[in-house]
Protein backbone atom coordinates (compact mmCIF):
# COMPACT_ATOMS: atom_id res chain seq x y z
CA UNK A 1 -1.11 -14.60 -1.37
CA UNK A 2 -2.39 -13.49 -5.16
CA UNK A 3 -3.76 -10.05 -5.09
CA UNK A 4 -5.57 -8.49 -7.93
CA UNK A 5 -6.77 -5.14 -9.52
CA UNK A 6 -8.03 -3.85 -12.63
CA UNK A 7 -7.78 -0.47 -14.50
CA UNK A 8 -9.37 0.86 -17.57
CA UNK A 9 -7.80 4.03 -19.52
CA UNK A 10 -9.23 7.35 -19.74
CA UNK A 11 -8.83 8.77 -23.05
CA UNK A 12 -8.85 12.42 -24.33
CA UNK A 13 -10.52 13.53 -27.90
CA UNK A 14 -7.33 12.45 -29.38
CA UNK A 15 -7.16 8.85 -27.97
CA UNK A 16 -4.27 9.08 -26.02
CA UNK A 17 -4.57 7.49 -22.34
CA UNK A 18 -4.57 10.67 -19.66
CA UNK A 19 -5.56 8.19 -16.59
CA UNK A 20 -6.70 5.31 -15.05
CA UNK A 21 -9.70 4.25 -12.75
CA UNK A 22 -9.18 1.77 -10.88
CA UNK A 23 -11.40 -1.10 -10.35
CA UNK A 24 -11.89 -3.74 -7.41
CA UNK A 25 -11.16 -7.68 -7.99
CA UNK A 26 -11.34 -10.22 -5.67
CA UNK A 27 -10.27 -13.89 -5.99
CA UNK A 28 -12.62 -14.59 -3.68
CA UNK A 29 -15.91 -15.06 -4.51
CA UNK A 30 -17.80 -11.88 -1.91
CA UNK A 31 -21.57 -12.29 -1.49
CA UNK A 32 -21.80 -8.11 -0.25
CA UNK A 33 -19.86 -5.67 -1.61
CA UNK A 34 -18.40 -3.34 0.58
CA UNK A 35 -17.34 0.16 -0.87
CA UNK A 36 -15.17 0.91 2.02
CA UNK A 37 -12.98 -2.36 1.84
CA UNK A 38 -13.02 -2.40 -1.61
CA UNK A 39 -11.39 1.37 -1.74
CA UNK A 40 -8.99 0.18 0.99
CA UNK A 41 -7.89 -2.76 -1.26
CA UNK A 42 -7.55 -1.11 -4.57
CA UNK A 43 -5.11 1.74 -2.52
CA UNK A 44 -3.47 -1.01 -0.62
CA UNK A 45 -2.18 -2.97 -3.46
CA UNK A 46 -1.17 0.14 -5.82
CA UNK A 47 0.14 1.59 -2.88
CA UNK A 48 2.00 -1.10 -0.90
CA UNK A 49 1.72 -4.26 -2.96
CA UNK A 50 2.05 -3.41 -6.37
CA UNK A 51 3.69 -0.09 -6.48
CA UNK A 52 2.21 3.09 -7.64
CA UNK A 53 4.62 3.68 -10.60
CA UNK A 54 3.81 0.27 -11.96
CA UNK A 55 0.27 1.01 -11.45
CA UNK A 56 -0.12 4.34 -12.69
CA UNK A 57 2.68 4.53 -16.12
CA UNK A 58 2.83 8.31 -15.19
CA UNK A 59 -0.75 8.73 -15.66
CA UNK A 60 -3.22 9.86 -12.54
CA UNK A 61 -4.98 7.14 -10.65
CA UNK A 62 -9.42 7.71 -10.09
CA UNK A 63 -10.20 5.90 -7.23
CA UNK A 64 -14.26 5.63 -6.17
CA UNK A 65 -14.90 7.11 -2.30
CA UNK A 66 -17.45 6.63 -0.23
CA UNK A 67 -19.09 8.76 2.27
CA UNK A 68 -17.26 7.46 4.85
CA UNK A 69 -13.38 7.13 3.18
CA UNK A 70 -14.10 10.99 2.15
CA UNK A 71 -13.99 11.95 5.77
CA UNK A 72 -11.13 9.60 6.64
CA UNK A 73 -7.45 10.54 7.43
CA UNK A 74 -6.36 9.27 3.99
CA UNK A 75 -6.67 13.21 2.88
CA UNK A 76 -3.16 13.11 4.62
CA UNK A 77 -1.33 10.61 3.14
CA UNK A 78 -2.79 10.09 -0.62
CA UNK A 79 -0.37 11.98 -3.23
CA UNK A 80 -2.86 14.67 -4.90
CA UNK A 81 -0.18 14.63 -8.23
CA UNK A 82 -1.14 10.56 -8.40
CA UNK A 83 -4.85 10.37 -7.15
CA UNK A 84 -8.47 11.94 -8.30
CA UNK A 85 -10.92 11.54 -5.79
CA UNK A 86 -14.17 10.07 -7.42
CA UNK A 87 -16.91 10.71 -5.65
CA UNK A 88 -19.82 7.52 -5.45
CA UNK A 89 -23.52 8.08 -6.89
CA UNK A 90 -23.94 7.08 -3.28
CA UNK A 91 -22.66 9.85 -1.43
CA UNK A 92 -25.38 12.00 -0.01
CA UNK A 93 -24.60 15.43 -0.67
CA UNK A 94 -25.18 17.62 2.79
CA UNK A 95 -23.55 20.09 4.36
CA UNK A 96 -20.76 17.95 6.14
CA UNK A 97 -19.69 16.47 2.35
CA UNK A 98 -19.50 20.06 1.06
CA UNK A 99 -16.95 21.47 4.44
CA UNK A 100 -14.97 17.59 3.31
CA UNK A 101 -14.82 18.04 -0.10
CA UNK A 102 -13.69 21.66 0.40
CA UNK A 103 -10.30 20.05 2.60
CA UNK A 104 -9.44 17.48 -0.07
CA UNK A 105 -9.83 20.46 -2.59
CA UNK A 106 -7.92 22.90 -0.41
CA UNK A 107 -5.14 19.43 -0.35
CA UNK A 108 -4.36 20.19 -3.93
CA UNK A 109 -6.79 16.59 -4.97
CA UNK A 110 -8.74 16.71 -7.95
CA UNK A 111 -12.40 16.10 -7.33
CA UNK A 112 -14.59 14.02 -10.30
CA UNK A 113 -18.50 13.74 -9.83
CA UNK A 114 -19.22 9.73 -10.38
CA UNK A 115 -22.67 9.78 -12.42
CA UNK A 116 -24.02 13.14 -12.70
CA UNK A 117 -27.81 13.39 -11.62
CA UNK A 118 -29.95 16.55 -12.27
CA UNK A 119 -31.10 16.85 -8.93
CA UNK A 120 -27.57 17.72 -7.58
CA UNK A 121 -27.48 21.16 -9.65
CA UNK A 122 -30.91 22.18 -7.97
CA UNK A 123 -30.03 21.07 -4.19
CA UNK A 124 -26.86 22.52 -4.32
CA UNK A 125 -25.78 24.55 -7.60
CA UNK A 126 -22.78 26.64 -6.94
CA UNK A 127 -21.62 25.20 -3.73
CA UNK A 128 -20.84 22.28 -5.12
CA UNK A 129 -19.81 22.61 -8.57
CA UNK A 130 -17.32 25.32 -7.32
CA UNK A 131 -15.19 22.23 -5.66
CA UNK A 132 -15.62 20.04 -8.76
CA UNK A 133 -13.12 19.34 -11.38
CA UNK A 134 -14.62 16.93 -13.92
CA UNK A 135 -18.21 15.04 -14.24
CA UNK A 136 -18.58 11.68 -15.45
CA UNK A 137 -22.07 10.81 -17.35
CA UNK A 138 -23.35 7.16 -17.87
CA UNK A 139 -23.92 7.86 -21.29
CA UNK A 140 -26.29 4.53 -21.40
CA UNK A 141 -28.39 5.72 -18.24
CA UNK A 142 -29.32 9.35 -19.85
CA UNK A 143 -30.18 10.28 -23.28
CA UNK A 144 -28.69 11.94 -25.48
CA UNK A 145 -30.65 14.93 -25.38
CA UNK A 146 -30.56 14.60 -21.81
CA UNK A 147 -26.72 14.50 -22.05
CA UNK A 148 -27.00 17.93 -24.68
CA UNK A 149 -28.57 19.66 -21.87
CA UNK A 150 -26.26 19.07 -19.00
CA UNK A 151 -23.50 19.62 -21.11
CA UNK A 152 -24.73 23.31 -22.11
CA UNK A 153 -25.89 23.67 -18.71
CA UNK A 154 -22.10 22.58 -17.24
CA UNK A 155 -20.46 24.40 -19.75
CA UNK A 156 -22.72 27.69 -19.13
CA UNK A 157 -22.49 28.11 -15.30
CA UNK A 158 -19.68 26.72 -14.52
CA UNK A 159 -16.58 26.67 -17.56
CA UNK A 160 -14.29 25.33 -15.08
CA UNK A 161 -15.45 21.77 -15.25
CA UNK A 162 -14.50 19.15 -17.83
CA UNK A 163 -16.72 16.56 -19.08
CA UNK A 164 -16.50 12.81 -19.09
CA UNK A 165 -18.05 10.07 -21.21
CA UNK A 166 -18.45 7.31 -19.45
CA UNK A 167 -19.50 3.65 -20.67
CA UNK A 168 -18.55 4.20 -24.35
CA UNK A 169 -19.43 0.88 -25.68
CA UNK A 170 -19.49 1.15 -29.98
CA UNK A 171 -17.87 3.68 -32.67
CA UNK A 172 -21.35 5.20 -33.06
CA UNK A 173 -21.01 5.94 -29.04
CA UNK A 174 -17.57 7.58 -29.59
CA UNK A 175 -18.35 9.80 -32.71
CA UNK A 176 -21.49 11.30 -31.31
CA UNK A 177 -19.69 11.88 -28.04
CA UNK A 178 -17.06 13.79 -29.45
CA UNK A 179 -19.69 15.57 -31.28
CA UNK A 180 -21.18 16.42 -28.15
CA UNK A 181 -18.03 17.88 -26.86
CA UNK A 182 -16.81 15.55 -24.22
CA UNK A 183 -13.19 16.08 -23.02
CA UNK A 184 -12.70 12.74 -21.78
CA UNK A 185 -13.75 9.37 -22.97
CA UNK A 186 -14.23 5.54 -20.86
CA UNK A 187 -15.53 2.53 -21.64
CA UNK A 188 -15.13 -1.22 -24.23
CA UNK A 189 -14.71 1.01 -27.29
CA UNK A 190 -11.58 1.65 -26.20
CA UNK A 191 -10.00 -0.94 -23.48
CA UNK A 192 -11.54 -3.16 -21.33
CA UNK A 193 -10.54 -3.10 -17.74
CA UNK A 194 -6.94 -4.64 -17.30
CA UNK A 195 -6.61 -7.13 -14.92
CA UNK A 196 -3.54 -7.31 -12.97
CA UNK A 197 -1.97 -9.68 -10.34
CA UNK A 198 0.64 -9.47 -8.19
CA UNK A 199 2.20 -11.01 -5.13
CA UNK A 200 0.61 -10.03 -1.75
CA UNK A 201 3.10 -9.56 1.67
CA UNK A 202 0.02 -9.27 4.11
CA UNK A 203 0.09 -8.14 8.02
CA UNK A 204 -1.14 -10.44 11.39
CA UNK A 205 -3.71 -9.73 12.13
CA UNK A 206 -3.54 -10.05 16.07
CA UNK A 207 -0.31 -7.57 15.50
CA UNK A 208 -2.37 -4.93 13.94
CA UNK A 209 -5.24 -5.29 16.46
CA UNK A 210 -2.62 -4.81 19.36
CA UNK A 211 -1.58 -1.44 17.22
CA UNK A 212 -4.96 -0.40 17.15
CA UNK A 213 -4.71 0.07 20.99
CA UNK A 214 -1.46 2.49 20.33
CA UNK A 215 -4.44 4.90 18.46
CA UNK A 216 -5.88 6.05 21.61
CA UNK A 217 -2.75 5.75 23.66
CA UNK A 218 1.02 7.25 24.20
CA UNK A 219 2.95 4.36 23.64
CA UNK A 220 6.81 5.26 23.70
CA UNK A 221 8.86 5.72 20.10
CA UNK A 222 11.00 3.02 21.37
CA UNK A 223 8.28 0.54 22.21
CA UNK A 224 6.42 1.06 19.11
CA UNK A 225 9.73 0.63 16.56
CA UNK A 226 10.99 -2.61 18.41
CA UNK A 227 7.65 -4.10 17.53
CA UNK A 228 7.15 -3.28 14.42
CA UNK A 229 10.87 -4.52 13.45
CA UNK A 230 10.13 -7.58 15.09
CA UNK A 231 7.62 -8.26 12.51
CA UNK A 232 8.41 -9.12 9.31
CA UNK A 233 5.24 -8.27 7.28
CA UNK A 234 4.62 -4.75 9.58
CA UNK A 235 8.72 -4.26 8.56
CA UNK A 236 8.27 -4.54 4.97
CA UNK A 237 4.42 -1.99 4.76
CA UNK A 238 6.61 0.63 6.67
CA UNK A 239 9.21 0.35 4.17
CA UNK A 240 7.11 0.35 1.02
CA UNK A 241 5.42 3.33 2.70
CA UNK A 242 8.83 5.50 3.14
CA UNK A 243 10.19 4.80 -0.20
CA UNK A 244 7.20 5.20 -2.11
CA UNK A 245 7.43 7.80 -4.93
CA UNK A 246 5.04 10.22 -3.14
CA UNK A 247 7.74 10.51 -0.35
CA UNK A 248 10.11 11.97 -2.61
CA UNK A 249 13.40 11.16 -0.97
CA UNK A 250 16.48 10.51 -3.14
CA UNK A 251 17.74 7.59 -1.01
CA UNK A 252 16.23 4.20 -0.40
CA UNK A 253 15.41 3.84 3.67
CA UNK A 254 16.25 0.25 4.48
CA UNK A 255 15.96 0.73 8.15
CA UNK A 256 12.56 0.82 10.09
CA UNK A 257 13.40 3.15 13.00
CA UNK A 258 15.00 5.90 10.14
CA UNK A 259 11.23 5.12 8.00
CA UNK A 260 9.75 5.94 11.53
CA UNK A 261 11.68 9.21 12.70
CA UNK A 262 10.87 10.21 8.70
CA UNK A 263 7.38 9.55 8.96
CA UNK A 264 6.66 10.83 12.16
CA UNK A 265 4.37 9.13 14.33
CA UNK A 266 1.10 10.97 13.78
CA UNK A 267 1.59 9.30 9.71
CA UNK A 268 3.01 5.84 11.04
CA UNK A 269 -0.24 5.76 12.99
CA UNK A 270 -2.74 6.66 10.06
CA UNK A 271 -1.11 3.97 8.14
CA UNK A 272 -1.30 1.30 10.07
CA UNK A 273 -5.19 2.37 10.69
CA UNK A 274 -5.97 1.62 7.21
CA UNK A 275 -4.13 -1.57 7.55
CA UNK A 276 -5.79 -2.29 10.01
CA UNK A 277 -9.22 -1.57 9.17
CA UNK A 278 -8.90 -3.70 5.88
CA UNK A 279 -7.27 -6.72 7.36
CA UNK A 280 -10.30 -6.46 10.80
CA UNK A 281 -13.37 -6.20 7.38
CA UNK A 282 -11.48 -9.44 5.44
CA UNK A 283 -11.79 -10.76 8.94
CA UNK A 284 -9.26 -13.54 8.36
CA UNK A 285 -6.02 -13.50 10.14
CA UNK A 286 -2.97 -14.84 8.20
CA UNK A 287 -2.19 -18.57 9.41
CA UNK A 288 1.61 -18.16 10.11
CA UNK A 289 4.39 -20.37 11.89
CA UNK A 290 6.07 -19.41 15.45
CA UNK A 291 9.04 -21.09 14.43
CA UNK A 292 9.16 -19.53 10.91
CA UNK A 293 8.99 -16.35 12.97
CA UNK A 294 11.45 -17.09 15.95
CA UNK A 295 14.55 -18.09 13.17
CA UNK A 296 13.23 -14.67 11.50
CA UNK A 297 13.89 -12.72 14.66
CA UNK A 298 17.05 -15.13 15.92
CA UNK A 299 18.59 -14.60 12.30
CA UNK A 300 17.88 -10.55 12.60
CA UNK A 301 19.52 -10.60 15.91
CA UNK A 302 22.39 -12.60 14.97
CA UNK A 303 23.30 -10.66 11.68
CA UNK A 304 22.86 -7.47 13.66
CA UNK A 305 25.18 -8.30 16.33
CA UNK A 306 27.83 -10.20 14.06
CA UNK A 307 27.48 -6.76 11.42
CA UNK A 308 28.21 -4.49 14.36
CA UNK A 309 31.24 -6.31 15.28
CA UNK A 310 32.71 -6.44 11.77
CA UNK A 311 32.45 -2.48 11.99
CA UNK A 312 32.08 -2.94 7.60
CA UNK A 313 28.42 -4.00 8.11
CA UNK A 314 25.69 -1.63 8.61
CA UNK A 315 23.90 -3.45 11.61
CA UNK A 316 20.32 -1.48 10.19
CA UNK A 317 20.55 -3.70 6.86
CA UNK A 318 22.09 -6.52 8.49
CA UNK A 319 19.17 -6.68 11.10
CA UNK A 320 16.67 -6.00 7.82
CA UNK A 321 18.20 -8.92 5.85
CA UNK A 322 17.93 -11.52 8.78
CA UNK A 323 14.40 -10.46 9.39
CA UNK A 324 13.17 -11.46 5.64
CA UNK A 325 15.78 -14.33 5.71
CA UNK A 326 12.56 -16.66 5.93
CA UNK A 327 10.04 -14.39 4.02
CA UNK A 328 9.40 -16.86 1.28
CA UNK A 329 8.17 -19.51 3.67
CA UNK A 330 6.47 -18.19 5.85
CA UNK A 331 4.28 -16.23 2.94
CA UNK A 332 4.46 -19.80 0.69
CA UNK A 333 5.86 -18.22 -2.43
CA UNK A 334 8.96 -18.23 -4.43
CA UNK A 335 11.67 -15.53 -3.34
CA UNK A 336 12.01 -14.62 -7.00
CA UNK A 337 8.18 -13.61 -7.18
CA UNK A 338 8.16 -11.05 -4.63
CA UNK A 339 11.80 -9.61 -4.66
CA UNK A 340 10.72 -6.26 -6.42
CA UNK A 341 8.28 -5.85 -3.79
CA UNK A 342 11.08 -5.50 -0.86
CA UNK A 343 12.20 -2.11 -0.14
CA UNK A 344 15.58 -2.50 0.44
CA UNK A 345 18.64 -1.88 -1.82
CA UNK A 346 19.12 -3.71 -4.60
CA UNK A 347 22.56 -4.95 -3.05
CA UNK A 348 20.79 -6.20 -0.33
CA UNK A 349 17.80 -8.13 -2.47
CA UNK A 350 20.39 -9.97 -4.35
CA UNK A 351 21.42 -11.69 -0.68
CA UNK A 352 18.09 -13.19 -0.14
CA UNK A 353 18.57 -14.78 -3.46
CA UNK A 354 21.38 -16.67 -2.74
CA UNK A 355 24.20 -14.66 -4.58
CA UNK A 356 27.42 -13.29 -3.36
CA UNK A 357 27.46 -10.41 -1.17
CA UNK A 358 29.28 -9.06 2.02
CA UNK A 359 25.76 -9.82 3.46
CA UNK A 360 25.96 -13.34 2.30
CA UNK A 361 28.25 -14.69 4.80
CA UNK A 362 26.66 -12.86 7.85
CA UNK A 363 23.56 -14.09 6.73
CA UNK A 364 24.46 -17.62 5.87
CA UNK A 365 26.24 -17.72 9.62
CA UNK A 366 22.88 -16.55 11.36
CA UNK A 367 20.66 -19.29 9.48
CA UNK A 368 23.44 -21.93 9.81
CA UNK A 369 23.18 -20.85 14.11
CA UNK A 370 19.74 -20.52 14.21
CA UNK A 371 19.96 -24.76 12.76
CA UNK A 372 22.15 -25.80 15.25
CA UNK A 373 25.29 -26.23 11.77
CA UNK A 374 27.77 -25.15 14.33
CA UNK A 375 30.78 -26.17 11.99
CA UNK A 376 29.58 -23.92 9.29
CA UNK A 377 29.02 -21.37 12.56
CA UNK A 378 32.51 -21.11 13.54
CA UNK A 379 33.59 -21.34 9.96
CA UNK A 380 31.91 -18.15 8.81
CA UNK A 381 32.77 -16.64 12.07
CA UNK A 382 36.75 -17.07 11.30
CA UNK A 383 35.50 -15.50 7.77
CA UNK A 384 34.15 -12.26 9.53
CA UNK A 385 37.29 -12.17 11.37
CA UNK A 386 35.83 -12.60 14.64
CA UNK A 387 37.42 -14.98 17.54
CA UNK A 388 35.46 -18.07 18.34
CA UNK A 389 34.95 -17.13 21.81
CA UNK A 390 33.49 -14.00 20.90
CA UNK A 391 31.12 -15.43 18.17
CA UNK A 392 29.96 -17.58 20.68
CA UNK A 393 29.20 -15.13 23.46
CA UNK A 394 27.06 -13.14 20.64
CA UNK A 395 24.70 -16.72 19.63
CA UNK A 396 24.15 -16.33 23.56
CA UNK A 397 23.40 -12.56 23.35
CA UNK A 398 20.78 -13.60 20.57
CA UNK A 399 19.38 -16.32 22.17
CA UNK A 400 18.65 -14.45 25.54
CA UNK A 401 17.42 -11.82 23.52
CA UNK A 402 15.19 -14.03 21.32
CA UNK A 403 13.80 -15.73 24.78
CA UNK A 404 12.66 -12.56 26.41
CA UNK A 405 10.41 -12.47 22.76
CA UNK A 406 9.64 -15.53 22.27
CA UNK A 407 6.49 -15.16 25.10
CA UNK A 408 5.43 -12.08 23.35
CA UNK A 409 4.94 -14.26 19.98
CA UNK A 410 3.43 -17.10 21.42
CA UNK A 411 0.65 -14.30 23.59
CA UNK A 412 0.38 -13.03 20.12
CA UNK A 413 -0.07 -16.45 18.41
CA UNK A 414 -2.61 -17.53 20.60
CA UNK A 415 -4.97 -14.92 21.07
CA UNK A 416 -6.62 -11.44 18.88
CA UNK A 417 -6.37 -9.15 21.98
């Protein structure tokens, strides 16, 4: 599935890019925008599909929130190094905003006022400026004198708070702004927004409605990791999630149940929430294939078992590389075009592209099972140095395992709890 977002740069007086906002894009045509699911898009894909460091180049990330994201759990799991919270025109200032906006400021987030209006400095002056870090001005929706006025007025009261020029269209816009004294600068004069596409790996649907349930309930650890590593697409968010840069470990986690017991379950749960909540306001659940999902789960199994009886194989990665063995079918795109967005070694991508690994031959054993190639079975078997009897009695360990799934996939296949 395409996936798309824009950003335009933030300049400072200087012209050198300090940010990015980023913008929604859809490939579908939407009659009503939605703030919400936009904001949940846009941090999906930089966060899970695309990759923050792509996204952001080192620069810091302004993302628009509404009323409604602003007193949402994603204060605890947005990076406040990557991510300025800018808050909508349509956000009704009261007293609940002000006691939220004083947690994300207390979380270390920057906080930038989206469209200044006069009215906010009489309603609520100090209170809220005090929390603010920067103010952006439509510079086409107020005059310039206008503009002269909040600017000295700004600048007065409260010296803390940079200024931002936004909607800079023409050279006669720029040089009067920096006249003015703006700090930072947005808008045609000096980029367009940047569109950029990428590769989507999206969730079930029905999967993420049955996690909803585990919200309001105290499902057990082990319960909760054998379904989400029975799931390729769940597999691969939790992943992304651990080894994203705002994590800050040193080594790549390439097994779900160590991304879990890092997470911790209170994080794992607030995750798949947004997930969630995005994929139940698109409101269309991802058309996938039992079988494409059964060999998934079959191959898993099988590499798993055959890596744990080599004793050289990490059964973790083994299971891991099984599970995405099918990835490129059952999301209809070309392994090559989503590789980068697997998190799992590098040594371990370079199996599900075909080339030579000690992976390779577990891997090619499972999918040769899984088709019934029982010559090329017992060949790779002999390869791995285990017996034939044995490698037999483990393609009946996987099968009875895969059979005491396989009615939990087709429940899940055939109805959205």
């Amino acid at each position: 599935m395409d996936i798309l977002l824009a950003r335009q740069p933030i300049v400072n007086r200087v012209g050198s890019i300090d940010a990015f906002e980023l913008l929604y894009r859809s490939i579908e045509q939407i009659s009503v925008f939605d703030g919400d699911l936009a904001t949940m898009d846009v941090l999906t894909n930089t966060l899970v599909h695309m990759g923050v460091d792509h996204v952001a180049e080192g620069k810091k990330l302004f993302v628009n929130f509404t009323a409604d994201l602003l007193k949402s759990d994603l204060i605890h799991y947005l990076d406040p190094e990557r991510f300025v919270i800018e808050i909508l025109e349509t956000v009704e200032i009261d007293t609940e905003i002000l006691s939220v906006l004083h947690d994300w400021k207390e979380a270390g987030f920057t906080l930038a006022l989206d469209d200044f209006v006069t009215d906010l400095l009489r309603q609520h002056g100090a209170e809220l400026f005090a929390l603010i870090d920067l103010i952006k001005i439509d510079i086409e929706a107020i005059s310039p004198r206008e503009q002269s006025a909040i600017l000295h007025i700004v600048r007065r009261n409260y010296p803390h708070i940079r200024m931002l020029a936004e909607r800079v269209e023409t050279h006669e816009d720029h040089t009067r702004c920096l006249d003015m004294g703006y700090d930072w600068f947005q808008g045609y004069f000096y980029a367009k927004p940047m569109l950029m596409k990428g590769k989507a790996v999206p969730p079930q649907l029905p999967v993420l409605l049955k996690m909803l349930k585990w919200l309001d309930t105290d499902e057990k650890y082990d319960e909760v990791v054998d379904e989400i590593e029975a799931n390729p697409y769940i597999s691969i968010q939790v992943l992304q999630l651990i080894n994203s840069p705002g994590m800050g470990l040193r080594n790549t986690v390439s097994s779900v149940r160590q991304a879990i017991s890092l997470l911790g379950f209170s994080q794992l749960k607030s995750w798949i929430s947004l997930i969630v909540l995005r994929e139940m306001k698109l409101a269309s659940p991802y058309e996938w294939s039992n079988e494409l999902l059964r060999s998934s789960l079959h191959c898993a199994k099988l590499c798993e078992l055959f890596a744990r009886e080599t004793r050289t194989l990490k059964p973790e990665s083994a299971y891991m590389i099984g599970l995405l063995s099918h990835i490129d079918a059952l999301l209809s795109v070309d392994i090559d075009d989503i590789i980068d967005q697997l998190p799992i070694e590098d040594s371990l991508k370079i199996v599900l592209q075909g080339k030579d690994h000690p992976f390779r031959d577990c891997l090619v054993l499972a999918i040769s099972a899984d088709r019934g190639d029982f010559d090329q079975f017992e060949l790779l078997s002999q390869r791995l140095h285990v017996s034939l009897p044995r490698a037999y009695a483990l393609l009946t360990e996987s099968q009875e395992w895969l059979m005491q799934r396989e009615k939990h996939i087709q429940e899940e296949s055939d109805s959205i709890i």
